[in-house]
Protein backbone atom coordinates (compact mmCIF):
# COMPACT_ATOMS: atom_id res chain seq x y z
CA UNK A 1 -10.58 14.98 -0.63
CA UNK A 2 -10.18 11.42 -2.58
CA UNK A 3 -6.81 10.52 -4.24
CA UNK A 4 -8.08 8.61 -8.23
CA UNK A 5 -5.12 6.91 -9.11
CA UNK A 6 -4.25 7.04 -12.67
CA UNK A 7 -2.95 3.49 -14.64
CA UNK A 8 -2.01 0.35 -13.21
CA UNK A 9 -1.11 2.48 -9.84
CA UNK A 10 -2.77 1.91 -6.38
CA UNK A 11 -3.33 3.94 -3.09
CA UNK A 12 -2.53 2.32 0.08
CA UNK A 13 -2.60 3.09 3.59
CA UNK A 14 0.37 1.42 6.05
CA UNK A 15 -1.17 -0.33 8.74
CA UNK A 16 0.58 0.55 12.31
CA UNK A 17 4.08 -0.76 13.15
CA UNK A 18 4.13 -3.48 16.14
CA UNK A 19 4.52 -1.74 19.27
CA UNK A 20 5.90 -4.70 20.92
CA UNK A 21 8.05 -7.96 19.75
CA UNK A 22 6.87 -12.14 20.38
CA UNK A 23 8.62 -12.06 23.38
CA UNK A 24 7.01 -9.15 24.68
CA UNK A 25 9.35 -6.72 24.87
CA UNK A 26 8.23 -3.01 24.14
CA UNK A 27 9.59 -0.73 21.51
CA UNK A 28 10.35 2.90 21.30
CA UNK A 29 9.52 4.93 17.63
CA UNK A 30 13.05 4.84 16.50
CA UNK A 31 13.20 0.86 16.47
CA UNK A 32 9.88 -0.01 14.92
CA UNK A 33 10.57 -1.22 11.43
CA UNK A 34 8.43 0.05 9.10
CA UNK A 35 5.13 -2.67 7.84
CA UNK A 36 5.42 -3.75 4.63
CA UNK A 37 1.87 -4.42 4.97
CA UNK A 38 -0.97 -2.13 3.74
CA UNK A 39 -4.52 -1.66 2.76
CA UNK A 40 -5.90 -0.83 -0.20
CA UNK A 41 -7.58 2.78 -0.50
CA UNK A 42 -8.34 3.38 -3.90
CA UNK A 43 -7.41 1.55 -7.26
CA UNK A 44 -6.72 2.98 -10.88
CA UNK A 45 -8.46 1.77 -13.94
CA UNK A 46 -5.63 -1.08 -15.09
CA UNK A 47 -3.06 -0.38 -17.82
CA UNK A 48 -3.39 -0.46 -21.32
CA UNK A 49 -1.30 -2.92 -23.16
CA UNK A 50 -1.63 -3.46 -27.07
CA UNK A 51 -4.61 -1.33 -27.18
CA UNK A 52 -6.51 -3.48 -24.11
CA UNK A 53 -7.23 -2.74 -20.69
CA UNK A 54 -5.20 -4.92 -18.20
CA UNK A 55 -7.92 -5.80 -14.97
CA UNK A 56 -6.09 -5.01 -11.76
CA UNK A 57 -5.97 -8.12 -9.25
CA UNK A 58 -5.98 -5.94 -6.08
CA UNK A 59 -9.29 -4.01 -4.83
CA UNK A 60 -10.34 -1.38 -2.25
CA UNK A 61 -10.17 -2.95 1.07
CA UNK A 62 -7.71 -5.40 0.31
CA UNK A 63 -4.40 -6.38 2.76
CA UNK A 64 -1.67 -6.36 1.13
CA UNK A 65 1.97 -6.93 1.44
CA UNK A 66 4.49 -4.82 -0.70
CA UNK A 67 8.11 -3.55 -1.43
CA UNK A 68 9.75 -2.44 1.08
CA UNK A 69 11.06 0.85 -0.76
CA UNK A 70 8.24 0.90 -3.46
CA UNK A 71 6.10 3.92 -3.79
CA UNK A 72 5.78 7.69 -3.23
CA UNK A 73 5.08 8.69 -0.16
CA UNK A 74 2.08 11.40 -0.13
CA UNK A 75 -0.09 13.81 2.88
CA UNK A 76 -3.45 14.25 2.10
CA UNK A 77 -5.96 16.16 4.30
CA UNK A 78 -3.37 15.29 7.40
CA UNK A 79 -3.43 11.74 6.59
CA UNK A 80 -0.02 9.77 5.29
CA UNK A 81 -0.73 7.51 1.73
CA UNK A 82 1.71 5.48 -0.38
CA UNK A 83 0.64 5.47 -4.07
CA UNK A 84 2.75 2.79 -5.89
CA UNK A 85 2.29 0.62 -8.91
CA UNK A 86 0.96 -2.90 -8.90
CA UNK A 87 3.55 -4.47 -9.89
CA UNK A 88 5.01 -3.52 -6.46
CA UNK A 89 2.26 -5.86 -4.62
CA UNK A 90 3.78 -8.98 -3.84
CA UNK A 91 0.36 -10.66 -2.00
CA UNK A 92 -2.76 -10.15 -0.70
CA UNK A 93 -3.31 -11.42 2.65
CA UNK A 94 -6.07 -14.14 3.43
């Protein structure tokens, strides 16, 4: 199954929390903080503003780093998405 997103909204896909700090030291589920940064699974077709079509700046397969409480949290086919709006991107990583 593929999630379209509708508008100026974007599907992303959390990349995996650290499982250890710098120093090394290990830790458990509870105390990983959640990544703020994601790739890019599937983009909508851009907003409309004034009767034209607004280009979106981020694309499929992009890294990207976002809000930390942006988004809608979704389960598709057993796998965990975030669709949020692009205006919740704050960079693409390099």
């Amino acid at each position: 199954m593929n999630i379209k997103p509708l508008g100026e909204r974007v599907v992303i896909k959390r990349l995996e929390a650290e499982e250890t700090t710098k120093s090394g030291i290990v830790l458990t589920g509870a105390a990983k903080e959640q990544p703020q940064e994601a790739e890019v699974i599937a983009v909508g077709p851009g907003a409309i503003v004034d009767g034209k079509r607004i280009e979106m700046e981020v694309k499929i397969g992009d890294k990207i780093l976002y809000s930390k409480y942006a988004g809608t949290e979704v389960k598709v086919s057993g796998e965990e998405y975030t669709i949020l709006k692009q205006e919740d991107i704050l960079a693409i990583v390099e």
